[in-house]
C-alpha atoms as a PDB file:
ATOM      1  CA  UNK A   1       0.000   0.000   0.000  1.00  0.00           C
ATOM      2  CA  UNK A   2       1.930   3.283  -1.300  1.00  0.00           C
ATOM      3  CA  UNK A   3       2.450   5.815   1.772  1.00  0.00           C
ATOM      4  CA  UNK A   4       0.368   9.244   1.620  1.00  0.00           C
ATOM      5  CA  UNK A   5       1.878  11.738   0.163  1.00  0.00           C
ATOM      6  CA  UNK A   6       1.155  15.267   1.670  1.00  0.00           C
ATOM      7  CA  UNK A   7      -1.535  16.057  -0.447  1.00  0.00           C
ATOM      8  CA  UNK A   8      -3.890  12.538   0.523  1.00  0.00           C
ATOM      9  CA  UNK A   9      -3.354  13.266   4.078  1.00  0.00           C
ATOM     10  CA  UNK A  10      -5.151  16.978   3.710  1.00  0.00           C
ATOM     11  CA  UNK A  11      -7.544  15.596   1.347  1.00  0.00           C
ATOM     12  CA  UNK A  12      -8.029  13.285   4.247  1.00  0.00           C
ATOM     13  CA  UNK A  13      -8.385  15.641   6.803  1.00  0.00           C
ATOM     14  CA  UNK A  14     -11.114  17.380   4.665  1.00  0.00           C
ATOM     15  CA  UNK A  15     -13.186  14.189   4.183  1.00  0.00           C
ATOM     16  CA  UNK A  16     -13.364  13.573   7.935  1.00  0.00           C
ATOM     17  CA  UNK A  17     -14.130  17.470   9.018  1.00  0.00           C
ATOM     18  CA  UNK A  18     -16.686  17.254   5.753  1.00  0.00           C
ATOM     19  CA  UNK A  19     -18.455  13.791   6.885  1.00  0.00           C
ATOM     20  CA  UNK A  20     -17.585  13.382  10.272  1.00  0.00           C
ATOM     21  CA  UNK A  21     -17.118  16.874  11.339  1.00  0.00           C
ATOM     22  CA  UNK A  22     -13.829  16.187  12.659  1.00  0.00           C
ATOM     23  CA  UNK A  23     -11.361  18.695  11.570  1.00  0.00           C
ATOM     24  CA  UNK A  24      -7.819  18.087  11.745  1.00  0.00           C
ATOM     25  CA  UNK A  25      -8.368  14.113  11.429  1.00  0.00           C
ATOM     26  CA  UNK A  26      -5.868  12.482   9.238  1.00  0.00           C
ATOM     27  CA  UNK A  27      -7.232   8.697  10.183  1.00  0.00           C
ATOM     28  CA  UNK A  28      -8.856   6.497  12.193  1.00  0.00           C
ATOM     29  CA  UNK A  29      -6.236   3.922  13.748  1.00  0.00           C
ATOM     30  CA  UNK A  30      -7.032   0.363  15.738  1.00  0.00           C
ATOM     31  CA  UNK A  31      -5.972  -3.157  15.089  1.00  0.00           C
ATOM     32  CA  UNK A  32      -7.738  -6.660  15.015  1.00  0.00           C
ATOM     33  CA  UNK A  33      -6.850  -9.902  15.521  1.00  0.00           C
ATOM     34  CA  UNK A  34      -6.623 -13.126  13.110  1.00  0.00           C
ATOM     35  CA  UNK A  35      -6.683 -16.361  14.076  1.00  0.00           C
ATOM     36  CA  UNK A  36      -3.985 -18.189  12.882  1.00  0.00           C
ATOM     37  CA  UNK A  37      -2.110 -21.429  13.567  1.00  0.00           C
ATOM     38  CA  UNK A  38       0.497 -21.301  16.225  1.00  0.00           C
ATOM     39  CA  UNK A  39       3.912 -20.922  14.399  1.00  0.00           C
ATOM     40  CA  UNK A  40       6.226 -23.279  15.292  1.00  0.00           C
ATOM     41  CA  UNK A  41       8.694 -22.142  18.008  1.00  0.00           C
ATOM     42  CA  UNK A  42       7.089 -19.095  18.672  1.00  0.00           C
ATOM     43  CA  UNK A  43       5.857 -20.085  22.254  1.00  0.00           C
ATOM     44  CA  UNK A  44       2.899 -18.113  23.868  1.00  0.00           C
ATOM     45  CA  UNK A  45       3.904 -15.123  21.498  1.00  0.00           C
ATOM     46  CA  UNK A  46       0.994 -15.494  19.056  1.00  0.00           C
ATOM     47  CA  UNK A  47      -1.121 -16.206  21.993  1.00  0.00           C
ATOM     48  CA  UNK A  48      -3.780 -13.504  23.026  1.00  0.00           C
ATOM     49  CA  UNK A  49      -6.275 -12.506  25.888  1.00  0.00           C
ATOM     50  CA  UNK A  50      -9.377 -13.714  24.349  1.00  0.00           C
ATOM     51  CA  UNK A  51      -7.272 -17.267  24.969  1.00  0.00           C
ATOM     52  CA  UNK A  52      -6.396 -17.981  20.845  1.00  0.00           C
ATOM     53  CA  UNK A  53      -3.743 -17.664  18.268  1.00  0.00           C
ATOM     54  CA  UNK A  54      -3.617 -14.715  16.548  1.00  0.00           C
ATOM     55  CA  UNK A  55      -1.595 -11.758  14.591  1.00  0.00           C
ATOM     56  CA  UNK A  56      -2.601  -8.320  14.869  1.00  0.00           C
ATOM     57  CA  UNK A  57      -3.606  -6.459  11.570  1.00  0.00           C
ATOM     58  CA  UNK A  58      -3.593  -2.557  12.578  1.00  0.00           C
ATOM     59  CA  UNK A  59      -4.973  -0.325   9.861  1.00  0.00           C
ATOM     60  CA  UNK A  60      -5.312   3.428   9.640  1.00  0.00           C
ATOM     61  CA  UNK A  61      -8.765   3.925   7.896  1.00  0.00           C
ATOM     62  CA  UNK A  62     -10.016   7.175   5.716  1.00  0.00           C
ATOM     63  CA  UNK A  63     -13.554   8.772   6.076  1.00  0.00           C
ATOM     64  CA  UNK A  64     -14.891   6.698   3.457  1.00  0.00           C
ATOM     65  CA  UNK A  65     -13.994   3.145   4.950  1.00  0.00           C
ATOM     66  CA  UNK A  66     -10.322   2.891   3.261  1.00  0.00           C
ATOM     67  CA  UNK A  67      -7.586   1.682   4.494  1.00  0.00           C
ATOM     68  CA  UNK A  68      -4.509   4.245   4.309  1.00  0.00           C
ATOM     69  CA  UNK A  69      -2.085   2.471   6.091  1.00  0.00           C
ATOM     70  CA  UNK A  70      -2.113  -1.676   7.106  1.00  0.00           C
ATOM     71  CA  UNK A  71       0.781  -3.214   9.016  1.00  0.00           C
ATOM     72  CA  UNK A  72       0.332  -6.701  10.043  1.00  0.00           C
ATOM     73  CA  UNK A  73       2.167  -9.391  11.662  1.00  0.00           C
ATOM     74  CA  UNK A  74       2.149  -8.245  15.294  1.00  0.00           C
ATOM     75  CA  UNK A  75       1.999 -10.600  17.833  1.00  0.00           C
ATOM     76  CA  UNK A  76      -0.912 -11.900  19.362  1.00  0.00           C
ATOM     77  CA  UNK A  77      -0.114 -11.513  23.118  1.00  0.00           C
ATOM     78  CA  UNK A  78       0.446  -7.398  22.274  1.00  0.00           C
ATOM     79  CA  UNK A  79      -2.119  -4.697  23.282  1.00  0.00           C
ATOM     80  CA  UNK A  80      -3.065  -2.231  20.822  1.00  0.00           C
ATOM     81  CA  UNK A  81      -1.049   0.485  21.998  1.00  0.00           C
ATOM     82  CA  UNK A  82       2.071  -2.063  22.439  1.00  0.00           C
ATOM     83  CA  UNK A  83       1.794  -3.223  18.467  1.00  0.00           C
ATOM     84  CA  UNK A  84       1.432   0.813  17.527  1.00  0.00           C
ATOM     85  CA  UNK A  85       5.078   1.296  19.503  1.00  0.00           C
ATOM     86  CA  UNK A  86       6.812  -1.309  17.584  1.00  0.00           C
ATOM     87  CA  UNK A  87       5.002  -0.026  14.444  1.00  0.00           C
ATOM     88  CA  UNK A  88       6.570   1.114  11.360  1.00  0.00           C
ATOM     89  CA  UNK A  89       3.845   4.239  11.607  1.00  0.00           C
ATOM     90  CA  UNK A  90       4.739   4.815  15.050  1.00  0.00           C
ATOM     91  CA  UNK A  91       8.435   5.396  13.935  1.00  0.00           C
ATOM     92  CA  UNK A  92       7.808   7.342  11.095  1.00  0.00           C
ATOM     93  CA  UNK A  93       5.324   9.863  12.966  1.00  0.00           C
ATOM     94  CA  UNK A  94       7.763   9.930  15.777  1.00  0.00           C
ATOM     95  CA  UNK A  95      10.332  10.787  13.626  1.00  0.00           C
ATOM     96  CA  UNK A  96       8.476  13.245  11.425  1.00  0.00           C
ATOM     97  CA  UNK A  97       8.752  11.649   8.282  1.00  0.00           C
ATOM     98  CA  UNK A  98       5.695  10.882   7.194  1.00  0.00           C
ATOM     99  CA  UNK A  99       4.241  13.884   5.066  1.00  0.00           C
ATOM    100  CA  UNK A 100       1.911  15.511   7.190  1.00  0.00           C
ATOM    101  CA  UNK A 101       0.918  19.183   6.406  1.00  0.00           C
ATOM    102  CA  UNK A 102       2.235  21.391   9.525  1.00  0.00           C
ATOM    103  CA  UNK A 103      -0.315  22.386  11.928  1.00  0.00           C
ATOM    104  CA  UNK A 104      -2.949  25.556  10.975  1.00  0.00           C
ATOM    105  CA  UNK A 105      -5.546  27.130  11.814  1.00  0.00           C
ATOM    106  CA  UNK A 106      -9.336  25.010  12.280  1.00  0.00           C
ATOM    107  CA  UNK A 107     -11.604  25.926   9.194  1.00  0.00           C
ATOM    108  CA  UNK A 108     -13.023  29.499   9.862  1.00  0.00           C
ATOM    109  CA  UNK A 109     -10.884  30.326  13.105  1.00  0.00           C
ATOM    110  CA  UNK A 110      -7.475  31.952  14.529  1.00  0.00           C
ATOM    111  CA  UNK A 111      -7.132  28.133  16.354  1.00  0.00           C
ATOM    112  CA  UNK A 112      -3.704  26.786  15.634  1.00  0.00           C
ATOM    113  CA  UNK A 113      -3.729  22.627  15.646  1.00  0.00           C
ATOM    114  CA  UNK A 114      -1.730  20.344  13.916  1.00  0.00           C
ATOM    115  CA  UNK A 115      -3.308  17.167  12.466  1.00  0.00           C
ATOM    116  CA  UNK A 116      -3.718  13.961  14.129  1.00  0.00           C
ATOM    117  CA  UNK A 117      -4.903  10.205  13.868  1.00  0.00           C
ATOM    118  CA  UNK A 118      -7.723   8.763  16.707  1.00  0.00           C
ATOM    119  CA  UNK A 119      -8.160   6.047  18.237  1.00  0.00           C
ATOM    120  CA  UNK A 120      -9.829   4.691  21.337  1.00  0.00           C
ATOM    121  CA  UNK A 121      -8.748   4.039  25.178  1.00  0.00           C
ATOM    122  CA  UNK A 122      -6.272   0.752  23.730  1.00  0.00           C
ATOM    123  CA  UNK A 123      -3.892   3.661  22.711  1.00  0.00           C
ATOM    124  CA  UNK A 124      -1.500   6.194  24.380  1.00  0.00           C
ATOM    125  CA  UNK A 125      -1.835   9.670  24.041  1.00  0.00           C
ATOM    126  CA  UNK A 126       0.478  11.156  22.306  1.00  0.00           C
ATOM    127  CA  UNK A 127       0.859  14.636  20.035  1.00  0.00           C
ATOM    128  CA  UNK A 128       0.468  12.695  17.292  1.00  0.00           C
ATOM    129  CA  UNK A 129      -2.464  10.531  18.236  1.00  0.00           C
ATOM    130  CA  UNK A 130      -5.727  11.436  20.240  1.00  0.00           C
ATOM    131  CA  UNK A 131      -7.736   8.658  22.046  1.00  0.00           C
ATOM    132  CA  UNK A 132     -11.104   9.515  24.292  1.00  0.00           C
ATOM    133  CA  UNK A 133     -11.214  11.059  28.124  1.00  0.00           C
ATOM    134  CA  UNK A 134     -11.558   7.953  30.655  1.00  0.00           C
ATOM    135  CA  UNK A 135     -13.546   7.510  33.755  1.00  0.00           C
ATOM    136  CA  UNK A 136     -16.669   8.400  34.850  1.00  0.00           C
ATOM    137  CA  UNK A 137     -16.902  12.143  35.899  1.00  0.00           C
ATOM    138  CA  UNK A 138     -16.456  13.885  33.042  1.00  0.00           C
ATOM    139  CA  UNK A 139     -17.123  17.483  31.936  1.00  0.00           C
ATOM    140  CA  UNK A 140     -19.362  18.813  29.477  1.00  0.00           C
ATOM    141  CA  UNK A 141     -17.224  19.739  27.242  1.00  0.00           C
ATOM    142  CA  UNK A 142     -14.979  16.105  28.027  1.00  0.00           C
ATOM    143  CA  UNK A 143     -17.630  13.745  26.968  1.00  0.00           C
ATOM    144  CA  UNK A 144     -18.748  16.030  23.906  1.00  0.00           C
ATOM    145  CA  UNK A 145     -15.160  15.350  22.227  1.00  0.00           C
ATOM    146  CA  UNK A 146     -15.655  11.814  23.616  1.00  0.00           C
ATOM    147  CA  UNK A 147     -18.624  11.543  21.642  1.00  0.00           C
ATOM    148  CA  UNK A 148     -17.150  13.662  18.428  1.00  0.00           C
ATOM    149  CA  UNK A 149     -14.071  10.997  18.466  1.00  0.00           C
ATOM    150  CA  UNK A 150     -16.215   8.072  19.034  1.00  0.00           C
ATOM    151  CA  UNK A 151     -18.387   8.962  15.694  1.00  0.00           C
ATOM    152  CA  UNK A 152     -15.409  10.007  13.526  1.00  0.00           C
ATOM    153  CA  UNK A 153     -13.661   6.588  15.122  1.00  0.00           C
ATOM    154  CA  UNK A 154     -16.156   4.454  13.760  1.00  0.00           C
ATOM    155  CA  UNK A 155     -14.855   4.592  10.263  1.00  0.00           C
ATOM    156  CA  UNK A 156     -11.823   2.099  10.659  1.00  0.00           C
ATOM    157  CA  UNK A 157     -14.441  -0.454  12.795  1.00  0.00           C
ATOM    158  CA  UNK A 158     -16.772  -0.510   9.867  1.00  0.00           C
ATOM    159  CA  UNK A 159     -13.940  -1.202   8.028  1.00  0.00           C
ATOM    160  CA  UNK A 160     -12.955  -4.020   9.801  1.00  0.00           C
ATOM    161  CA  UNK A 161     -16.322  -5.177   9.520  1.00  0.00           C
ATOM    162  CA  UNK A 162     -16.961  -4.659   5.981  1.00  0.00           C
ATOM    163  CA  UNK A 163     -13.544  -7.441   5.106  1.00  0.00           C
ATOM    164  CA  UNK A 164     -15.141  -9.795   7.656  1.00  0.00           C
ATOM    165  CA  UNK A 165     -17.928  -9.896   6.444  1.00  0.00           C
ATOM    166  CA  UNK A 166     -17.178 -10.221   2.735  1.00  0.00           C
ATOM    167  CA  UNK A 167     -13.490 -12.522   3.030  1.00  0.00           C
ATOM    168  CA  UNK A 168     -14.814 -14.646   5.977  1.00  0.00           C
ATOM    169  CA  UNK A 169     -11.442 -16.730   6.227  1.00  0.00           C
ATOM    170  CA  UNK A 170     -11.245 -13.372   8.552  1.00  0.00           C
ATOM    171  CA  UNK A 171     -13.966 -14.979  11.150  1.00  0.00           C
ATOM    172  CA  UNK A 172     -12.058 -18.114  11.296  1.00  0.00           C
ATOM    173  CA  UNK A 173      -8.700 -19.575  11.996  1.00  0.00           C
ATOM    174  CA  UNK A 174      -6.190 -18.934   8.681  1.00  0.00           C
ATOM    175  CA  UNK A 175      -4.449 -22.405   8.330  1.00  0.00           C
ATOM    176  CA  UNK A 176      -0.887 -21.805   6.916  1.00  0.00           C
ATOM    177  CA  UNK A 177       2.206 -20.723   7.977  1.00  0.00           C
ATOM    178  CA  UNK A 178       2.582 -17.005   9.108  1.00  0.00           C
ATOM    179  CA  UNK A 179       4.271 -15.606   6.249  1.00  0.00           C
ATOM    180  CA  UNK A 180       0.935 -16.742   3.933  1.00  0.00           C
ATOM    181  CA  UNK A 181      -1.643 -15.993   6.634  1.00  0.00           C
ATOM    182  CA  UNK A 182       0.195 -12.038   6.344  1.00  0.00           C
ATOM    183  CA  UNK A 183      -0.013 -12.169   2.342  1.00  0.00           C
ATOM    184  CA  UNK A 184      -3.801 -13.189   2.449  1.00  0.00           C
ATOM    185  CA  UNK A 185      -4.982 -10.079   4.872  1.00  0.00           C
ATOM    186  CA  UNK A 186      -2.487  -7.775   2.953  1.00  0.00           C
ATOM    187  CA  UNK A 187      -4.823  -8.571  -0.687  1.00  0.00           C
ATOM    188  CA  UNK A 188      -7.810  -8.471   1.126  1.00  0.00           C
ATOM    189  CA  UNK A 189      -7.092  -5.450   2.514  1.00  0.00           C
ATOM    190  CA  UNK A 190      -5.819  -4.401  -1.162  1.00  0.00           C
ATOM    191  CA  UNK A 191      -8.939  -5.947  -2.746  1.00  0.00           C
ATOM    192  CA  UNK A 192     -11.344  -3.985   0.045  1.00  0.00           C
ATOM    193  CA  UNK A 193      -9.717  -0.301  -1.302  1.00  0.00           C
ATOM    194  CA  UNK A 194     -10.045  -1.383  -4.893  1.00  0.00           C
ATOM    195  CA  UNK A 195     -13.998  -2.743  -4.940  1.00  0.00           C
ATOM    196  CA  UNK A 196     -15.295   0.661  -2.695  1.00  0.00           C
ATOM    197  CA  UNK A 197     -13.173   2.909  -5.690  1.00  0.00           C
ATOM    198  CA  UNK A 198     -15.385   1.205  -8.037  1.00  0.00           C
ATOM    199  CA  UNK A 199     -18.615   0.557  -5.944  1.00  0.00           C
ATOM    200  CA  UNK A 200     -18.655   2.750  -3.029  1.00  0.00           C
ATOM    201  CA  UNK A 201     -19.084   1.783   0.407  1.00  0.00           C
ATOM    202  CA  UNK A 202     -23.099   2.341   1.319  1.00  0.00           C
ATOM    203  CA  UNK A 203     -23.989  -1.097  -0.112  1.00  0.00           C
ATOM    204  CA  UNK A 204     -21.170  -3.056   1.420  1.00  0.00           C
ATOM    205  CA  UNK A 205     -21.601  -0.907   4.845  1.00  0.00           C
ATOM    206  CA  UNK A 206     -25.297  -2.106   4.846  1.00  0.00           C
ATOM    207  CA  UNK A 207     -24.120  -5.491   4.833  1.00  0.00           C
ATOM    208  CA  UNK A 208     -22.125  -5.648   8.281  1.00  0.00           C
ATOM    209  CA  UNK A 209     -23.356  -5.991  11.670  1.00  0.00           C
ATOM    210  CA  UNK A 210     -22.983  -4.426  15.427  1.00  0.00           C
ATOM    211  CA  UNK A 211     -20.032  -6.998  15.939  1.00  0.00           C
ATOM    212  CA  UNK A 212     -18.331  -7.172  13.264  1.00  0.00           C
ATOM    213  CA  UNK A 213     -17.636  -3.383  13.380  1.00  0.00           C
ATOM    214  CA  UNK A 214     -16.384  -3.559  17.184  1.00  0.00           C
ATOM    215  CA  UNK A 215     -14.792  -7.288  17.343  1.00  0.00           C
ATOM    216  CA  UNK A 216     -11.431  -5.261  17.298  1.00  0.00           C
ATOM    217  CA  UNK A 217      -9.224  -5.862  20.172  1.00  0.00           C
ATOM    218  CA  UNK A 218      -9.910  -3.804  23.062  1.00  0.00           C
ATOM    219  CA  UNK A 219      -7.072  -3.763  26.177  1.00  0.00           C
ATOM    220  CA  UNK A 220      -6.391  -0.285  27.979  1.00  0.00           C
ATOM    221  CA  UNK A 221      -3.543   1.560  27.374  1.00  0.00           C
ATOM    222  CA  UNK A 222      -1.334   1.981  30.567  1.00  0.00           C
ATOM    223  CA  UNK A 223       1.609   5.033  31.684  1.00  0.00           C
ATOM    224  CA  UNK A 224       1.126   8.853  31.726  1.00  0.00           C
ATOM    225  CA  UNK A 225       0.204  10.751  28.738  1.00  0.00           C
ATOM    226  CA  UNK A 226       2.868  13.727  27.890  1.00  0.00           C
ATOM    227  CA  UNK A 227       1.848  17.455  28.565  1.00  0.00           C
ATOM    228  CA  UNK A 228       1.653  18.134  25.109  1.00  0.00           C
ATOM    229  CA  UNK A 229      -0.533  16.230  23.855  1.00  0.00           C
ATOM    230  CA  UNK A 230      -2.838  16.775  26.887  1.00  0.00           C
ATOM    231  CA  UNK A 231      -2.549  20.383  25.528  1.00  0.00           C
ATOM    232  CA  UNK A 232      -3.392  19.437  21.641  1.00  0.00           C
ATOM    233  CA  UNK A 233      -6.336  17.202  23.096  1.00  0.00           C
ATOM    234  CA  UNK A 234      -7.214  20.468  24.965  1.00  0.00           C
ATOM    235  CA  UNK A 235      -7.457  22.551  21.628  1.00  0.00           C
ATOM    236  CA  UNK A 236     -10.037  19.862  20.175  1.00  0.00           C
ATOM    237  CA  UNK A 237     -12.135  19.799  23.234  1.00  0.00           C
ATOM    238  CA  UNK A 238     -12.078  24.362  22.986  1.00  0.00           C
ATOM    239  CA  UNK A 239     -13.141  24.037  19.149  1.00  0.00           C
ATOM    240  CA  UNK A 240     -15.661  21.436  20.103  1.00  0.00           C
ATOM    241  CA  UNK A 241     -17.532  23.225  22.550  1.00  0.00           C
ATOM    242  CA  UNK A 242     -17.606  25.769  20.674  1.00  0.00           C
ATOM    243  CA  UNK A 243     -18.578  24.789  17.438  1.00  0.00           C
ATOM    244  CA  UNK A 244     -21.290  21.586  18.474  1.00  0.00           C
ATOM    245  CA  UNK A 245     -23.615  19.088  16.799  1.00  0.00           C
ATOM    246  CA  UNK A 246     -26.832  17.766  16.714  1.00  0.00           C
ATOM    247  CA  UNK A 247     -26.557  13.785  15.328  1.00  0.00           C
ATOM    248  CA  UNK A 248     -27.280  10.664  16.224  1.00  0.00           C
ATOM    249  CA  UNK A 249     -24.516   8.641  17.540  1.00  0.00           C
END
């Protein structure tokens, strides 16, 4: 899957303040796991909390239920935040060489913010990445960009649900060795992009259910989230008390 150059992420970032009214939004990030065969050797790597063999595919996803970015072949036993670490993606936005436009101003205001992925609690915050306020007493304005997130974040889960339901070697246990198990999700995921250029996604959306859009894998992301990107999580929740919706979630 070619990497986005700068140009796809801001057409991005225009499709998800456009559709999802989430400004600033260059993806939708969580990861899934397989079932595969236990490699030989490999131990209780492979071997995850729901008590199966599995890899992890994480996949950014677009506003119209594309996948931008899919890395797969992390292990099992990983949480979500711990197979975004030792991600390629992770590296490169760390390092500040993907092609990201530099941070500007919201659409129609003086707000500075630069642009971001989401994801849910699995993740860390981090400048780069967003991820919803936890616990239970939450302010107005904290559960409002909990709820903007959530809606925006549904994209890549839909996604995920859309391949399982149409490849459904997905819902099942892939058996082959590792290497061919990574080569089959990589061309469905290839396939998936190609048929909804041609066809759209309404039809195939209309076609998945409640759980296959959240059977992602869901363990909480642990250690202190850095000062800045408390602040850039700050700026979101400002613009989105300030600028709010009426939808159905």
């Amino acid at each position: 899957m070619p990497t986005p150059k700068k140009q796809d992420f801001q057409r991005i970032s225009e499709e998800f303040n456009n559709i999802w009214n989430f400004p600033h939004c260059i993806g939708a990030i969580d990861g899934k796991h397989v079932r595969i065969v236990c490699p030989k050797n490999s131990g209780s790597m492979f071997y995850n909390y729901k008590h199966y063999f599995s890899v992890v595919v994480q996949s950014v996803a677009d506003a119209n239920y594309k996948f931008i970015v899919v890395e797969i072949g992390g292990y099992g036993k990983q949480s979500d935040g711990g197979t975004f670490q030792a991600s390629e993606l992770y590296r490169q936005l760390k390092n500040g060489t993907l092609a990201i436009p530099k941070p500007c101003n919201f659409p129609q205001t003086k707000t500075k913010a630069p642009f971001v992925l989401i994801s849910d609690e699995a993740y860390p915050l981090l400048p780069f990445l967003l991820k919803p306020f936890g616990g239970r007493n939450l302010s107005i304005e904290e559960e409002c960009f909990n709820k903007r997130l959530s809606r925006a974040r549904k994209t890549i889960e839909c996604t995920f649900g859309i391949i399982t339901a149409k490849w459904r070697i997905l819902s099942k246990c892939i058996e082959t060795n590792i290497t061919t198990a990574d080569n089959i999700i990589k061309c469905i995921c290839i396939l998936h992009n190609t048929i909804i250029d041609k066809e759209g996604f309404e039809r195939h959306l209309s076609e998945v259910s409640v759980e296959n859009c959240t059977e992602t894998t869901r363990k909480k992301a642990t250690g202190r989230p850095l000062n800045d990107a408390k602040n850039i999580r700050d700026i979101f929740v400002t613009y989105f008390a300030h600028n709010t919706l009426s939808y159905k979630t």
